[in-house]
Protein backbone atom coordinates (compact mmCIF):
# COMPACT_ATOMS: atom_id res chain seq x y z
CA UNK A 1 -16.08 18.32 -9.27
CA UNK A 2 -17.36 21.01 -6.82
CA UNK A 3 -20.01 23.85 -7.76
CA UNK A 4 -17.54 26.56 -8.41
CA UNK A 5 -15.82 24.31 -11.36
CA UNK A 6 -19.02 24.45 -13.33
CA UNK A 7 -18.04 28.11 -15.07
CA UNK A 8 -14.67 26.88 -16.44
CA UNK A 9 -16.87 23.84 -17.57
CA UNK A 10 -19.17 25.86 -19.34
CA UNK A 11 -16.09 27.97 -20.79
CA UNK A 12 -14.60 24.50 -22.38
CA UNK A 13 -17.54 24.18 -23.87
CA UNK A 14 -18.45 27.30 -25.43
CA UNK A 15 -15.06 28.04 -26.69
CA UNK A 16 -14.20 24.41 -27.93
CA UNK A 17 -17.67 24.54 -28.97
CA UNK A 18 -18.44 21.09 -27.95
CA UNK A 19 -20.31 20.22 -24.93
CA UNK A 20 -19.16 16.12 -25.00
CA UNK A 21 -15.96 17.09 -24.69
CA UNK A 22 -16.43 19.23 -21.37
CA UNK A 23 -18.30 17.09 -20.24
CA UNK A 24 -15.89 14.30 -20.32
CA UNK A 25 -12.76 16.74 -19.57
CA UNK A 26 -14.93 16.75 -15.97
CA UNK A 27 -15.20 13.29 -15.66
CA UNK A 28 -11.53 12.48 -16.53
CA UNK A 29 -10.78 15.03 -13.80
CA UNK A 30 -12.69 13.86 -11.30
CA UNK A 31 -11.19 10.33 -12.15
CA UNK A 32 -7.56 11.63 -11.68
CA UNK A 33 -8.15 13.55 -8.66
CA UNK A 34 -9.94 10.66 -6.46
CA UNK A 35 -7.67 7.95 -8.25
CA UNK A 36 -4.76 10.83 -6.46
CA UNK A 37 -6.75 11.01 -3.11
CA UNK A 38 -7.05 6.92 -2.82
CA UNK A 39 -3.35 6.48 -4.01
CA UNK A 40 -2.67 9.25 -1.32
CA UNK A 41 -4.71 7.49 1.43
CA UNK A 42 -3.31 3.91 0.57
CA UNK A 43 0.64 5.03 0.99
CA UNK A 44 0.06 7.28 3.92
CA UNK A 45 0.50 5.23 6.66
CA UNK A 46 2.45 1.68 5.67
CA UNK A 47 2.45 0.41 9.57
CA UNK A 48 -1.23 -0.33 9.41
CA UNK A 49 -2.33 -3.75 9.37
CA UNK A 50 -5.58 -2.86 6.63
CA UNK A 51 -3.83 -2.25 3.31
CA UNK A 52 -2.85 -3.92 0.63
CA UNK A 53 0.75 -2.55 1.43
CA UNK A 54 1.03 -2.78 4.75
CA UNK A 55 4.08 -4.28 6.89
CA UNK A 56 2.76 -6.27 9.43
CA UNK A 57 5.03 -5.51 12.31
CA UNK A 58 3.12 -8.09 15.13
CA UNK A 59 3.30 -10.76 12.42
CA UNK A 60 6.79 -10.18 11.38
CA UNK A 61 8.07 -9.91 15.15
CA UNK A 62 5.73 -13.39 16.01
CA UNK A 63 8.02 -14.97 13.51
CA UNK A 64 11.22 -13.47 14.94
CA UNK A 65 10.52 -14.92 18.56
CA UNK A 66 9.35 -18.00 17.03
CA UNK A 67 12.47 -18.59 15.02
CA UNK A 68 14.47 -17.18 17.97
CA UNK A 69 13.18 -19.60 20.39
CA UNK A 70 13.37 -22.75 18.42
CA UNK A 71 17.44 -22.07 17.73
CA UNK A 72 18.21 -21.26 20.96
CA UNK A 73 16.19 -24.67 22.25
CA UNK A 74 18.49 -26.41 19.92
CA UNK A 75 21.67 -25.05 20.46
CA UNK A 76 20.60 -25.65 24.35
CA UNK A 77 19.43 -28.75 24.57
CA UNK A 78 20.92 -30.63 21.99
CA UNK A 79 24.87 -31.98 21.17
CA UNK A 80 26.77 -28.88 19.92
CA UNK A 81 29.24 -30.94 17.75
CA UNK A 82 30.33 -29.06 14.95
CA UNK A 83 28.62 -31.59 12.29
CA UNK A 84 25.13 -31.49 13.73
CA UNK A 85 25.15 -27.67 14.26
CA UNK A 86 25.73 -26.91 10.78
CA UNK A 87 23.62 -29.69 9.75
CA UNK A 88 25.77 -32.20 8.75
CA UNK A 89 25.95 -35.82 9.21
């Protein structure tokens, strides 16, 4: 935590009368607060392609055109009955 928390630190302490426990009500703060900040930093922006959340928008869209292009090849160049475009036989 930064220099100016040390006096409430020392207050904990002398009016719980034990130091441990400041000591470790500092560290669980400092836990919470950057465990907040990274949490923060991770959902911020979802559109980049670096973390663990992300949506990949060039991927997704590859995939599109892909599956764009091979149906309309098929519906072009091959027999539009109504069995074989639906898949049946």
């Amino acid at each position: 935590m930064p220099l100016f928390f040390g006096p409430y630190y020392a207050w904990v302490a002398e009016e719980t009368g034990s130091f441990v426990f400041a000591l470790f009500l500092s560290l669980f703060g400092s836990l919470a607060l950057v465990a907040l900040l990274n949490v923060a930093t991770d959902l911020e922006d979802p559109f980049t392609e670096f973390g663990r959340d992300s949506i990949r928008i060039m991927v997704e869209l590859e995939e599109l055109i892909k599956a764009l292009d091979f149906n309309y090849y098929n519906q072009k160049y091959h027999s539009s009955a109504p069995d074989q475009k639906y898949g049946l036989r």
